[in-house]
N, C-alpha and C. Protein backbone atom coordinates (compact mmCIF):
# COMPACT_ATOMS: atom_id res chain seq x y z
N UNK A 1 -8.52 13.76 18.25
CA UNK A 1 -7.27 14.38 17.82
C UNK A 1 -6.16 13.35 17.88
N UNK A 2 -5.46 13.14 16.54
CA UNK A 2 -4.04 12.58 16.94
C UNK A 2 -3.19 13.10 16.91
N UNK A 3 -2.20 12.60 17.54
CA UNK A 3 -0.30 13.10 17.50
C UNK A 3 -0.26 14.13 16.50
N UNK A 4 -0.65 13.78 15.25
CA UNK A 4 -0.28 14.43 13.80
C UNK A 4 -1.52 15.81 13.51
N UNK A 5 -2.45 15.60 14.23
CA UNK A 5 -3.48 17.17 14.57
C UNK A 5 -2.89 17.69 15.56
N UNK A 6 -2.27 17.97 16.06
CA UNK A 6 -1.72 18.49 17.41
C UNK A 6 -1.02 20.01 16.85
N UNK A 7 -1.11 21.16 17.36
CA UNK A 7 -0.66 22.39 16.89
C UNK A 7 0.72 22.38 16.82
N UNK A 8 1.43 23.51 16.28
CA UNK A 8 2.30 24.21 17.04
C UNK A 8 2.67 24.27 18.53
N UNK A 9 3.50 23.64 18.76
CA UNK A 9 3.56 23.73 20.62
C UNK A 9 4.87 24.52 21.05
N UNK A 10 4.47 25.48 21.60
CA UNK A 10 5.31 26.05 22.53
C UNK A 10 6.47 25.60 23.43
N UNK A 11 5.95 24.37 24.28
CA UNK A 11 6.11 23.38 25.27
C UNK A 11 5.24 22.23 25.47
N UNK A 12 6.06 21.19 26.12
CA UNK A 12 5.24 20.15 26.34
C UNK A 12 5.49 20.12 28.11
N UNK A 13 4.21 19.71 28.98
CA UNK A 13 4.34 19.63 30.10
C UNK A 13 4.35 18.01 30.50
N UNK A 14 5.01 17.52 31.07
CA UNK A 14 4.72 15.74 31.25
C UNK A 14 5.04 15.40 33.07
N UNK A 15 4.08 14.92 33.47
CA UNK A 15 3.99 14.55 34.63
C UNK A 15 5.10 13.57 35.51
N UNK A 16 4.86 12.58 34.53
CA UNK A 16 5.79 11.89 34.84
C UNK A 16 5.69 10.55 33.26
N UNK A 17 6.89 9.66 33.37
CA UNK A 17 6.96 8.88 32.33
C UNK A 17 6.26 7.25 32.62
N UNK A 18 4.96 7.78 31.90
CA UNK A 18 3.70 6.19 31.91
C UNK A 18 3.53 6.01 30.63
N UNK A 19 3.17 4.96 30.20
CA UNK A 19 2.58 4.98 29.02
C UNK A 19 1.12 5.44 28.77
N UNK A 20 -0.04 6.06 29.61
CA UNK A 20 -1.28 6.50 29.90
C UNK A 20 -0.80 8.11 29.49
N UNK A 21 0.58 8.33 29.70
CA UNK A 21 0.87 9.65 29.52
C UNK A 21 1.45 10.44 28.67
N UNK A 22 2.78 8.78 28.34
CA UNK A 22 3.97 9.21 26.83
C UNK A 22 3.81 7.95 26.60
N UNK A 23 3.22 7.34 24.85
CA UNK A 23 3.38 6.44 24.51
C UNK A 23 4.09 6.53 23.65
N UNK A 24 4.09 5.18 22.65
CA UNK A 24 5.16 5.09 21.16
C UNK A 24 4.34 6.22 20.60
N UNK A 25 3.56 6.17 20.44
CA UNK A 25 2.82 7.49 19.51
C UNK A 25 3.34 8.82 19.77
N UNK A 26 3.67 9.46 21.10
CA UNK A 26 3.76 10.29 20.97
C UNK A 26 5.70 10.43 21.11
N UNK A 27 6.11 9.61 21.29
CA UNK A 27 7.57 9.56 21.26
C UNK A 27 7.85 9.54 19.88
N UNK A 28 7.35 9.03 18.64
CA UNK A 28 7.38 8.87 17.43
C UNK A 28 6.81 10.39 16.77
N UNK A 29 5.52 10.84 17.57
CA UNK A 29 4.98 11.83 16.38
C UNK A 29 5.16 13.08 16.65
N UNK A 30 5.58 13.59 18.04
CA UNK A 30 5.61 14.77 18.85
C UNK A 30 7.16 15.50 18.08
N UNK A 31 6.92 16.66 17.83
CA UNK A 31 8.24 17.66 17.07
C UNK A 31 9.09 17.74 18.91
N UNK A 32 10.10 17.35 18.37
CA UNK A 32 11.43 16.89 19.55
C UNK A 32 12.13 18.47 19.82
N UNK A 33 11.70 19.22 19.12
CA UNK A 33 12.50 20.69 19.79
C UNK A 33 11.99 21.73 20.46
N UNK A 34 10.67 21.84 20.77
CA UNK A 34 9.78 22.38 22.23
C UNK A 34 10.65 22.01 23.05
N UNK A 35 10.80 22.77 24.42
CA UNK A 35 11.11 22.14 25.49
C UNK A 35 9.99 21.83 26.39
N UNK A 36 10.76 20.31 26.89
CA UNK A 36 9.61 19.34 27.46
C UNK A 36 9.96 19.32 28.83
N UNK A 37 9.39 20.07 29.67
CA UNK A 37 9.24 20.53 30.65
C UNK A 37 8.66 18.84 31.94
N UNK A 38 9.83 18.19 32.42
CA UNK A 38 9.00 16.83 33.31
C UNK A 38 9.93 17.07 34.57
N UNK A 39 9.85 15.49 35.31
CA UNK A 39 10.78 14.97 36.04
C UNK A 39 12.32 14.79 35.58
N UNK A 40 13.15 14.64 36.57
CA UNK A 40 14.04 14.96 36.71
C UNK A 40 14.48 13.39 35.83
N UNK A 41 13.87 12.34 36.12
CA UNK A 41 14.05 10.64 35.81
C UNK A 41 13.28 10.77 34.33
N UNK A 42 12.43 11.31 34.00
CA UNK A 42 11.88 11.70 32.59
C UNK A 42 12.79 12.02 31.89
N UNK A 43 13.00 13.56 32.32
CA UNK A 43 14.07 14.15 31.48
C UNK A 43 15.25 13.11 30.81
N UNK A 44 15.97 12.74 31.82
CA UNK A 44 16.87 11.81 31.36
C UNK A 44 16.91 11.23 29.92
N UNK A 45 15.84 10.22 30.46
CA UNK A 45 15.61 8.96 29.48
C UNK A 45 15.09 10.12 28.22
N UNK A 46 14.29 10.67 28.36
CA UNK A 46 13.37 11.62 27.01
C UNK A 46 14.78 11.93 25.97
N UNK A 47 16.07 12.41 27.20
CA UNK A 47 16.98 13.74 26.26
C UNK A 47 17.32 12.73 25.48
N UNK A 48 17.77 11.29 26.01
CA UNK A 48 18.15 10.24 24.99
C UNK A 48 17.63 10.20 23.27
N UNK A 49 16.87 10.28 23.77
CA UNK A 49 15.58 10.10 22.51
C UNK A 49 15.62 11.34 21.75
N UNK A 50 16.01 12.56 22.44
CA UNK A 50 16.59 13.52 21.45
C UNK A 50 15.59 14.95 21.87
N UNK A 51 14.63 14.64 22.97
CA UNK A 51 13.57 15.53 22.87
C UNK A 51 14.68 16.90 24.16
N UNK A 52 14.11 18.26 23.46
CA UNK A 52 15.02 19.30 24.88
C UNK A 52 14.35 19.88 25.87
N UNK A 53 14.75 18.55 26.77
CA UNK A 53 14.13 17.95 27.85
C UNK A 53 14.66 19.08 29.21
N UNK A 54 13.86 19.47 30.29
CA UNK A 54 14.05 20.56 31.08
C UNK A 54 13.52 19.86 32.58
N UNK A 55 14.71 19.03 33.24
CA UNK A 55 13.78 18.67 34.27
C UNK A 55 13.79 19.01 35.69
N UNK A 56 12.92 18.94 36.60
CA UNK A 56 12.78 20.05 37.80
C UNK A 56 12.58 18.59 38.84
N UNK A 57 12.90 19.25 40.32
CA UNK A 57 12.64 18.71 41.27
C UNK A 57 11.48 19.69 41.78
N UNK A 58 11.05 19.01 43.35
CA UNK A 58 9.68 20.15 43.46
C UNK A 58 10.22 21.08 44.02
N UNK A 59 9.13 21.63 43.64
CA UNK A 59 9.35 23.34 43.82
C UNK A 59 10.43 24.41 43.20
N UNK A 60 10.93 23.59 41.65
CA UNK A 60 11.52 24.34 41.32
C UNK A 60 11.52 24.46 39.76
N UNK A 61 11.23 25.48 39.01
CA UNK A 61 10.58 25.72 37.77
C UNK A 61 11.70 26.21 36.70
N UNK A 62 10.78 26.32 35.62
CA UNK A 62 11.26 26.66 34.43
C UNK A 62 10.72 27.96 33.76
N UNK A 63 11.12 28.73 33.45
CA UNK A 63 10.19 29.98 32.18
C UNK A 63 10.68 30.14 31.08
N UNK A 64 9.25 29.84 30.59
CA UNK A 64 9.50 30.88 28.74
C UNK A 64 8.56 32.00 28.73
N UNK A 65 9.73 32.83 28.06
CA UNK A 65 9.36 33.91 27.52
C UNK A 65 9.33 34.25 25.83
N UNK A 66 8.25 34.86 25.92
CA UNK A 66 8.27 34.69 24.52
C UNK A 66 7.41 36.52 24.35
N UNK A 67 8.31 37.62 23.65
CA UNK A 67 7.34 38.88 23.61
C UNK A 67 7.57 39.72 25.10
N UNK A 68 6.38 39.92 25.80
CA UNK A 68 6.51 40.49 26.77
C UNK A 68 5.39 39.61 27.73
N UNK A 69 5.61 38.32 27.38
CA UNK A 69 4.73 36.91 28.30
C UNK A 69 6.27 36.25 28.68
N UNK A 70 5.41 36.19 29.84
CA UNK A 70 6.14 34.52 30.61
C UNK A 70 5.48 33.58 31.04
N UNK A 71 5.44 32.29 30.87
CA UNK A 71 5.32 31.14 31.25
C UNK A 71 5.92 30.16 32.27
N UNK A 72 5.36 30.45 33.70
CA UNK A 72 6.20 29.70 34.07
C UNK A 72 5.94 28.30 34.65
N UNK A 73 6.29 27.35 34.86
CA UNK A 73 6.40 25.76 35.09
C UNK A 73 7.03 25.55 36.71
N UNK A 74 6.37 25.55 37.27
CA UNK A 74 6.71 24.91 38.97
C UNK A 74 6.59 23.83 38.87
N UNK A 75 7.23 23.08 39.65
CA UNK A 75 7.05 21.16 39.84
C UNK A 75 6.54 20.96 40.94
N UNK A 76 5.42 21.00 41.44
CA UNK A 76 4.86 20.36 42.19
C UNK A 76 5.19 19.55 43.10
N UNK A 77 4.99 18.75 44.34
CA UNK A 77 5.05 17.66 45.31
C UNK A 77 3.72 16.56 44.46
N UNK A 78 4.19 14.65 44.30
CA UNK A 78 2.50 14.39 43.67
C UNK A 78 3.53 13.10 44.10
N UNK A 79 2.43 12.50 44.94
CA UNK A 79 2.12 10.95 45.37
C UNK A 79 1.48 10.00 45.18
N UNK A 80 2.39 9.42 43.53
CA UNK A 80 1.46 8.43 42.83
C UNK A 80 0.87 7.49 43.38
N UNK A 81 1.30 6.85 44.30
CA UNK A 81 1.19 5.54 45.24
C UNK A 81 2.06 5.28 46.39
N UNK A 82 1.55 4.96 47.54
CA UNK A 82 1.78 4.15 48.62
C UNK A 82 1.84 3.02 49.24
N UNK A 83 2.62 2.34 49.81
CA UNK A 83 2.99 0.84 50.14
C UNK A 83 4.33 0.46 49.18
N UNK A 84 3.70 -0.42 48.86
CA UNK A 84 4.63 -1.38 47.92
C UNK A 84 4.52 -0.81 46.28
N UNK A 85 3.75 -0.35 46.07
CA UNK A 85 3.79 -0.10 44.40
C UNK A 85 3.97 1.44 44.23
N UNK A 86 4.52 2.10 45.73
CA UNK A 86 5.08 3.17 45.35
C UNK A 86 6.74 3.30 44.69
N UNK A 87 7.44 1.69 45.54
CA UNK A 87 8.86 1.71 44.34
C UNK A 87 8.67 1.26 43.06
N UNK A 88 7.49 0.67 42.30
CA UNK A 88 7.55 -0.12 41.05
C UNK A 88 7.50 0.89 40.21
N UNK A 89 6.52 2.08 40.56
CA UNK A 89 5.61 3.57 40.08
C UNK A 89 7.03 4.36 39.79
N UNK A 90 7.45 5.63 38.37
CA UNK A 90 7.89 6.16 37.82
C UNK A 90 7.58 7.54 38.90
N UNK A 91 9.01 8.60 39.23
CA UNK A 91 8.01 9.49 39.98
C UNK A 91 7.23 10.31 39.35
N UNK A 92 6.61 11.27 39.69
CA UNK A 92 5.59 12.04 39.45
C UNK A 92 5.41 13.14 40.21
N UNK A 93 5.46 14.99 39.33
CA UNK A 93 5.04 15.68 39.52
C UNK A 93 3.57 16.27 39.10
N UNK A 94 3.02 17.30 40.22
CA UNK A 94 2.06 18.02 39.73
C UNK A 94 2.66 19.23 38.96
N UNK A 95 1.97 20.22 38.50
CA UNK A 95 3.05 21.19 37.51
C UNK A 95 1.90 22.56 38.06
N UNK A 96 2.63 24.03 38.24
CA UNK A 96 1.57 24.80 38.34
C UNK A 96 2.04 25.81 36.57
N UNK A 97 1.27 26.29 36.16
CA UNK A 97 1.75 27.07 34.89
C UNK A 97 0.94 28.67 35.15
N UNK A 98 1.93 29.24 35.41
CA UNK A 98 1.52 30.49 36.02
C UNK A 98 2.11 31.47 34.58
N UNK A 99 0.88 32.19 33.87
CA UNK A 99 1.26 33.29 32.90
C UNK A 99 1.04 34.56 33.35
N UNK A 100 2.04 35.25 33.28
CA UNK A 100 2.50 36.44 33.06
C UNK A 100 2.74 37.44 31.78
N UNK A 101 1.49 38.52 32.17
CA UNK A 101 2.06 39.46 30.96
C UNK A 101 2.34 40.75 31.58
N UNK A 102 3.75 41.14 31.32
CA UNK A 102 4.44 42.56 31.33
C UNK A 102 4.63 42.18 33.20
N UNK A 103 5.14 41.38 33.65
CA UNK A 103 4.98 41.54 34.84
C UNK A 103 3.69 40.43 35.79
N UNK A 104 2.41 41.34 35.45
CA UNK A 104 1.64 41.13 35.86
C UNK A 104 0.99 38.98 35.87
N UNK A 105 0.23 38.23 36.49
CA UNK A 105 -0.10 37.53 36.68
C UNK A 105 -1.64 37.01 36.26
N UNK A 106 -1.85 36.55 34.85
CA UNK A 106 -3.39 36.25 34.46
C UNK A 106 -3.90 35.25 34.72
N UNK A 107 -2.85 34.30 35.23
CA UNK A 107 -3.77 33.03 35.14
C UNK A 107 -3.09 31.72 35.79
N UNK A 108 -3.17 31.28 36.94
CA UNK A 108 -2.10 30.22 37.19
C UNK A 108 -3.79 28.63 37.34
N UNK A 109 -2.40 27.88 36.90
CA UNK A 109 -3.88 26.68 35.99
C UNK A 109 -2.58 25.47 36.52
N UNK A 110 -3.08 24.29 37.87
CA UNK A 110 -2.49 23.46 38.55
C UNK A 110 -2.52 22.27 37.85
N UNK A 111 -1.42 21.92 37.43
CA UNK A 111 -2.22 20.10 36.75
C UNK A 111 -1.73 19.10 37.86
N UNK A 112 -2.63 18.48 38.19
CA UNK A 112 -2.27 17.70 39.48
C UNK A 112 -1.14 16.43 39.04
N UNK A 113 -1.20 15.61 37.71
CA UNK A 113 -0.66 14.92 37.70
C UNK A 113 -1.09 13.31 37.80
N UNK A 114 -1.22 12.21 38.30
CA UNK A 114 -1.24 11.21 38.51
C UNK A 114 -1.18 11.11 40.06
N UNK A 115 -1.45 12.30 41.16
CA UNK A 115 -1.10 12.46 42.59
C UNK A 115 -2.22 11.97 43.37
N UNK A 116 -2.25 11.06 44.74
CA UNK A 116 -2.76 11.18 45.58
C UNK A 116 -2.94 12.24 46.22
N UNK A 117 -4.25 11.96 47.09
CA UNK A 117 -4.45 13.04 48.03
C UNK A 117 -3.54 13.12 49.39
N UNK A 118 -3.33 14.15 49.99
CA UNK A 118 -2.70 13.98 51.21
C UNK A 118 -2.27 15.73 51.72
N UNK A 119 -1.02 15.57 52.87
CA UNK A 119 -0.42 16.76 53.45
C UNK A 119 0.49 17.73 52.28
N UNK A 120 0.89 17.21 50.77
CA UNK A 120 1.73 17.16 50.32
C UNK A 120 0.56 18.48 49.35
N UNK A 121 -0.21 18.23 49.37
CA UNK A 121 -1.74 19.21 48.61
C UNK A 121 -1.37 20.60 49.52
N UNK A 122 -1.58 20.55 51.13
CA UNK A 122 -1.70 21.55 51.44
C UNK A 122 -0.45 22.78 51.61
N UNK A 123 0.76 21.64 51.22
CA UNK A 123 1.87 22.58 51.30
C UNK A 123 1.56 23.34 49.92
N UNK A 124 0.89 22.82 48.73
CA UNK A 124 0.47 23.90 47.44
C UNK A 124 -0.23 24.64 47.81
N UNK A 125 -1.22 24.71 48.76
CA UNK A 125 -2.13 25.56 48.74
C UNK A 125 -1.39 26.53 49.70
N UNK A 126 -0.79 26.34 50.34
CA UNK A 126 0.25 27.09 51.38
C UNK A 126 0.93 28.10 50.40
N UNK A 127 1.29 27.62 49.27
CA UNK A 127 2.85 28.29 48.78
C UNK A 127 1.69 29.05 47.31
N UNK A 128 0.41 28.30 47.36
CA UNK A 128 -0.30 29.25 46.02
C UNK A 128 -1.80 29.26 46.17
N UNK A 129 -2.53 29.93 46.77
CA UNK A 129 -3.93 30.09 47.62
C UNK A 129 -4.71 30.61 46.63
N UNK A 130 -4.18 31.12 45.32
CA UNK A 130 -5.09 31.54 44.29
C UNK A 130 -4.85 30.67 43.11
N UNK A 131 -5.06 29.77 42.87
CA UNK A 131 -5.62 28.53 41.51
C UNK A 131 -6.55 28.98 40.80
N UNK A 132 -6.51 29.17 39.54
CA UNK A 132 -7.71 29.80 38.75
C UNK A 132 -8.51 28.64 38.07
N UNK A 133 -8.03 27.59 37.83
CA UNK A 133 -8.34 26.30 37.24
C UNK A 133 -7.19 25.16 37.80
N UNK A 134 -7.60 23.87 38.52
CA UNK A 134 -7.11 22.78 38.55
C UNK A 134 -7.46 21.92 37.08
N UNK A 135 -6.78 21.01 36.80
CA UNK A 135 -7.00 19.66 35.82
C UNK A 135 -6.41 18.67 36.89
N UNK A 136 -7.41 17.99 37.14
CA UNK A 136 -7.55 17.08 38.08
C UNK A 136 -7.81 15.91 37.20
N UNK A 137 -6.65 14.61 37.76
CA UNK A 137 -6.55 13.67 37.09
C UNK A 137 -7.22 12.53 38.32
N UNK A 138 -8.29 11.97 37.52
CA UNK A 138 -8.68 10.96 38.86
C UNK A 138 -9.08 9.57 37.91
N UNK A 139 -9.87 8.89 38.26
CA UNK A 139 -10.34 7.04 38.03
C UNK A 139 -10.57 6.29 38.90
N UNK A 140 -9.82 6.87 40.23
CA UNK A 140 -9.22 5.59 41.02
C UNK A 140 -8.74 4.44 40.70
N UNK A 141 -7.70 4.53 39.95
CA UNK A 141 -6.92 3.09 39.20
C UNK A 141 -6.16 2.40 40.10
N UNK A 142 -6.57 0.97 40.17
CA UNK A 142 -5.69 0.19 40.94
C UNK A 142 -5.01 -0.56 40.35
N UNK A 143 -3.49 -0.97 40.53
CA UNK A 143 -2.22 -0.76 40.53
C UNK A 143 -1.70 -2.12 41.96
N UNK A 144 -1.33 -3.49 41.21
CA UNK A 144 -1.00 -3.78 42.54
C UNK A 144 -1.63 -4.05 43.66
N UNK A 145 -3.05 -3.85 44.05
CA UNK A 145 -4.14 -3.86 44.85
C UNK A 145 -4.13 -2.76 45.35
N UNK A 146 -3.53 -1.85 45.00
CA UNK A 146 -3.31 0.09 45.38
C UNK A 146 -3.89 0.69 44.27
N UNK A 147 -4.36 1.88 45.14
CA UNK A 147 -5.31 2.73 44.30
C UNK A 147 -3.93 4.09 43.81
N UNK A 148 -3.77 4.48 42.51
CA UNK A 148 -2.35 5.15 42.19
C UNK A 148 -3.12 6.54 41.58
N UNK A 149 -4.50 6.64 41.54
CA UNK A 149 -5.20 8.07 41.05
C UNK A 149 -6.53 8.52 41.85
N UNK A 150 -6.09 9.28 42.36
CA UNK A 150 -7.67 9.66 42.92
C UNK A 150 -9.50 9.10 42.65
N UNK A 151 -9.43 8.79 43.43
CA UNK A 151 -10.97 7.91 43.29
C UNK A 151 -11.63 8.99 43.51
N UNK A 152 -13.12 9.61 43.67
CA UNK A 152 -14.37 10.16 43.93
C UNK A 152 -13.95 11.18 45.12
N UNK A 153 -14.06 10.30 46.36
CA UNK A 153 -13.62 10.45 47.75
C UNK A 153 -12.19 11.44 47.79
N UNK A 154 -11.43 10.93 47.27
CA UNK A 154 -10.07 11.94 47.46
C UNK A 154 -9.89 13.17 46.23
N UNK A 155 -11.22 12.66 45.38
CA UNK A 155 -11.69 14.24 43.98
C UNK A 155 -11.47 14.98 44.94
N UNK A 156 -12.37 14.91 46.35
CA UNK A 156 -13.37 15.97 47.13
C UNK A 156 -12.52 16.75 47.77
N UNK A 157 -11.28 15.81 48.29
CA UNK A 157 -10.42 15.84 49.59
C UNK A 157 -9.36 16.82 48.90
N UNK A 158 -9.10 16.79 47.28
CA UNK A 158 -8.11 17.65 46.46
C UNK A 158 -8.74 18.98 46.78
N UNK A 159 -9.91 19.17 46.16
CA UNK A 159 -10.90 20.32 45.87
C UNK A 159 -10.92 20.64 47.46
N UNK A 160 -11.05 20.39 48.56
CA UNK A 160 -10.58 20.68 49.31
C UNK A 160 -9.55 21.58 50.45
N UNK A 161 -8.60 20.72 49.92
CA UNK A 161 -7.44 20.95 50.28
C UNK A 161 -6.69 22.36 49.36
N UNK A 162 -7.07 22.33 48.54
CA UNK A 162 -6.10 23.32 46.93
C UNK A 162 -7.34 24.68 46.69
N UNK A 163 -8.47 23.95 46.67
CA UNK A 163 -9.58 25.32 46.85
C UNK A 163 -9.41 25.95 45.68
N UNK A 164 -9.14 25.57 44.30
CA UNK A 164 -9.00 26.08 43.00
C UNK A 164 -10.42 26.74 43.14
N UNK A 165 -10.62 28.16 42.00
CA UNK A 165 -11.99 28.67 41.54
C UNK A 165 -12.65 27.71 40.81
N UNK A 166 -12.12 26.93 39.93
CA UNK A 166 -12.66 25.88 39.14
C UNK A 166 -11.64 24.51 38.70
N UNK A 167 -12.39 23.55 38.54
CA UNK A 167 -11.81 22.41 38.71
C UNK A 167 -12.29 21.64 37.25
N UNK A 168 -11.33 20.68 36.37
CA UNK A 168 -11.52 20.06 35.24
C UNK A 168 -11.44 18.72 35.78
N UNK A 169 -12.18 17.78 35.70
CA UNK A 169 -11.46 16.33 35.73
C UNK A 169 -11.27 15.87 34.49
N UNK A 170 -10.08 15.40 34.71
CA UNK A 170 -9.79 14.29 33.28
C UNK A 170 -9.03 12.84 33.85
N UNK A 171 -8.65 11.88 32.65
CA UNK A 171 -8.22 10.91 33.27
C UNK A 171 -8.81 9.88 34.32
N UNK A 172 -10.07 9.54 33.40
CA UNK A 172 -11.27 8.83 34.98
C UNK A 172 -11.96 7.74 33.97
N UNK A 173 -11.65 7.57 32.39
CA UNK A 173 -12.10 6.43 32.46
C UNK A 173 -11.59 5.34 30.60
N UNK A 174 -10.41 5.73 31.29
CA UNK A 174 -9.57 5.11 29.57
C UNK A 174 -8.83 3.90 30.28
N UNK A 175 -8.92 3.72 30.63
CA UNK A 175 -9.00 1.91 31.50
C UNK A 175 -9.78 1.11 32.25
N UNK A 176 -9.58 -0.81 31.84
CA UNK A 176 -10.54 -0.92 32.75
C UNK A 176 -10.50 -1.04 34.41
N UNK A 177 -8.44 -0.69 34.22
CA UNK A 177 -8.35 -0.53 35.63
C UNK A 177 -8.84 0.59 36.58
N UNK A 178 -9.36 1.41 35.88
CA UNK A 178 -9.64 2.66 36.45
C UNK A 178 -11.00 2.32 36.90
N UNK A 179 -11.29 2.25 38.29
CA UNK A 179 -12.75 1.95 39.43
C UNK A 179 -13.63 2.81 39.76
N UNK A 180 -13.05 4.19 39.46
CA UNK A 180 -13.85 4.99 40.02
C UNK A 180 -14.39 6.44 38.94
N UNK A 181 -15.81 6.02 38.29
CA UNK A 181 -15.58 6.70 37.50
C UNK A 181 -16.93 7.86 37.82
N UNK A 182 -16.58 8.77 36.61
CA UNK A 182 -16.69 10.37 36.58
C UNK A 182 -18.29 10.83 37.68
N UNK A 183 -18.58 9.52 37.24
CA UNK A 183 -19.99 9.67 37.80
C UNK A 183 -20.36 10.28 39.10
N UNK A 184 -19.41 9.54 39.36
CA UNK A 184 -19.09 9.03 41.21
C UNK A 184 -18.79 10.24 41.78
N UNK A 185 -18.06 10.40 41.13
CA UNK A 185 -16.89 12.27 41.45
C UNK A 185 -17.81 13.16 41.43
N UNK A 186 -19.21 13.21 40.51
CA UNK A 186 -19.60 14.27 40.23
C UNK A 186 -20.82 14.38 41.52
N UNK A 187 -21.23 12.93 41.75
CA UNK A 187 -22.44 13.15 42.82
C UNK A 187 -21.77 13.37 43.89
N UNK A 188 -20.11 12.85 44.24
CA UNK A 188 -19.40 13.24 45.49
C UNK A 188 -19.29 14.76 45.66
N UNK A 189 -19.14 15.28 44.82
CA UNK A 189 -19.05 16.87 44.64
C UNK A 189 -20.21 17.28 44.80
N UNK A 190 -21.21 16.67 44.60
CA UNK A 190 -22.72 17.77 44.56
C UNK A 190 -22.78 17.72 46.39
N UNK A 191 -22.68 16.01 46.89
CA UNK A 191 -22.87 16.03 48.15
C UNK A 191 -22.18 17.03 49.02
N UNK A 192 -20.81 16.92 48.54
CA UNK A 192 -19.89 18.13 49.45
C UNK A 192 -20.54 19.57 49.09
N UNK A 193 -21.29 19.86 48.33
CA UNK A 193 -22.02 21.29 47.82
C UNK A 193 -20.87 22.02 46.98
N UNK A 194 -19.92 21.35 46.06
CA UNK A 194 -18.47 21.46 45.13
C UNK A 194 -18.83 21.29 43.87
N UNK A 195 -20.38 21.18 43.98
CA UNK A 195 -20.77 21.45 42.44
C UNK A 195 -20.35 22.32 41.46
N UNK A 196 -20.72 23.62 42.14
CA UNK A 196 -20.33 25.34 40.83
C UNK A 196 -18.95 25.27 40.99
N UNK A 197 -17.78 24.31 41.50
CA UNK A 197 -15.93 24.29 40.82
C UNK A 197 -16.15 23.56 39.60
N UNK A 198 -16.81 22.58 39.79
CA UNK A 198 -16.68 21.59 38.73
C UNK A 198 -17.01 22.24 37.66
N UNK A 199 -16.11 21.70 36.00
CA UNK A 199 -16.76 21.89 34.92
C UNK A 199 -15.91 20.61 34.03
N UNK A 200 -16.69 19.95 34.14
CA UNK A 200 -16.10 18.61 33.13
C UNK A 200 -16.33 19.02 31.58
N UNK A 201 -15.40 18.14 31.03
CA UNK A 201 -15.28 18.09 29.50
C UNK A 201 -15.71 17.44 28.84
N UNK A 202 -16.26 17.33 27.99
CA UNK A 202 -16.82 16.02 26.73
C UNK A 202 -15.83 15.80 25.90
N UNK A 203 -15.44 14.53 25.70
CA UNK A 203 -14.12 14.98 24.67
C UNK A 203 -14.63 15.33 23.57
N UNK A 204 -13.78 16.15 22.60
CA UNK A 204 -13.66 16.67 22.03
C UNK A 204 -14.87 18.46 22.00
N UNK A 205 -14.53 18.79 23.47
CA UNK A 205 -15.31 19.60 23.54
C UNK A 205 -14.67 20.85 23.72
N UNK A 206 -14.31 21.80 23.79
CA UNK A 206 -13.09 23.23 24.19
C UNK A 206 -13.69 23.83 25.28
N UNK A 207 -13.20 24.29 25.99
CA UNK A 207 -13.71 25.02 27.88
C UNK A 207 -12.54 26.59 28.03
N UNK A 208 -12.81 27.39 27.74
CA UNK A 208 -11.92 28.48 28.37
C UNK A 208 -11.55 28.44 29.66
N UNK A 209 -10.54 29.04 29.96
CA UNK A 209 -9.85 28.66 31.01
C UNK A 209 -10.26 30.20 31.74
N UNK A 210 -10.00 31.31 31.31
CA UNK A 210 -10.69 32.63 31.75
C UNK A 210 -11.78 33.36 31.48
């Protein structure tokens, strides 16, 4: 799929501002009047560019409504990196997208983001104990001699910690900086017995979410 196959969009959700995430392509081909739901340092620079940009600190969201649905957008806590290449690193949220119809609650679906593992996981699972689907972004990409995406080992420690019903990985092997790939994650998961969360994607493959 490129930029120019891409539907009708409602919204755009953006983690934070990388080029792995927003390139020239999609700054060039993406329709600029969705609201683009990021960081607070995203937003900024994006509104420049003309896109209507909506940006959150954590734990504090956005909704569309559209009919008798709501959509809503939480910002997450997400810890791209630690040490030294955590000031070089753009920040970064996780996003939860919780839909609502008439009220009611069908489906809340976590995108982790570009986040390390850590204490910062369990305050989500604290504040949202029912995840119906994570999209879990991992590779283990190193960055600096720092690892800035979940490797195998900290897949486990997410799935873990957040306890989603089901879990997507994406983001594990479109660089060659990225070390730790899908493989790894998947036998780490069988070992932890985290097999039946998992359901990976083939690209260009479609997965229901309910």
């Amino acid at each position: 799929m490129t930029v120019h196959d891409v539907p009708t969009l409602d919204a755009v959700v953006l983690s934070h501002l990388h080029g792995d995430h927003w390139d020239r392509v999609a700054r060039a081909g993406l329709d600029r009047r969705p609201p683009l739901v990021t960081t607070t340092h995203a937003a900024r620079r994006l509104k420049r560019q003309g896109f209507s940009t909506h940006g959150l600190t954590t734990w504090t969201d956005h909704v569309l409504a559209k009919d008798n649905e709501e959509l809503r957008v939480v910002s997450l806590p997400g810890v791209h990196a630690r040490g030294p290449a955590r000031k070089v690193l753009p920040p970064v949220m996780g996003s939860l997208l919780e839909h609502q119809v008439q009220g009611e609650t069908r489906l809340r679906v976590y995108l982790s983001g570009d986040t390390l593992t850590g204490d910062h996981l369990d305050a989500v699972h604290e504040r949202y104990p029912d995840i119906d689907v994570a999209v879990m972004h991992l590779g283990g990409t190193r960055v600096l001699a720092s690892t800035v995406t979940m490797d195998a080992p900290q897949g486990v420690d997410f799935l873990r910690r957040v306890q989603p019903r089901a879990a997507i990985p994406v983001h594990y092997d479109d660089y060659k900086i990225m070390r730790s790939p899908l493989s790894a994650f998947l036998e780490s998961v069988r070992q932890a017995d985290l097999d039946d969360v998992v359901r990976p994607v083939r690209r260009g493959e479609t997965v229901a979410l309910l």
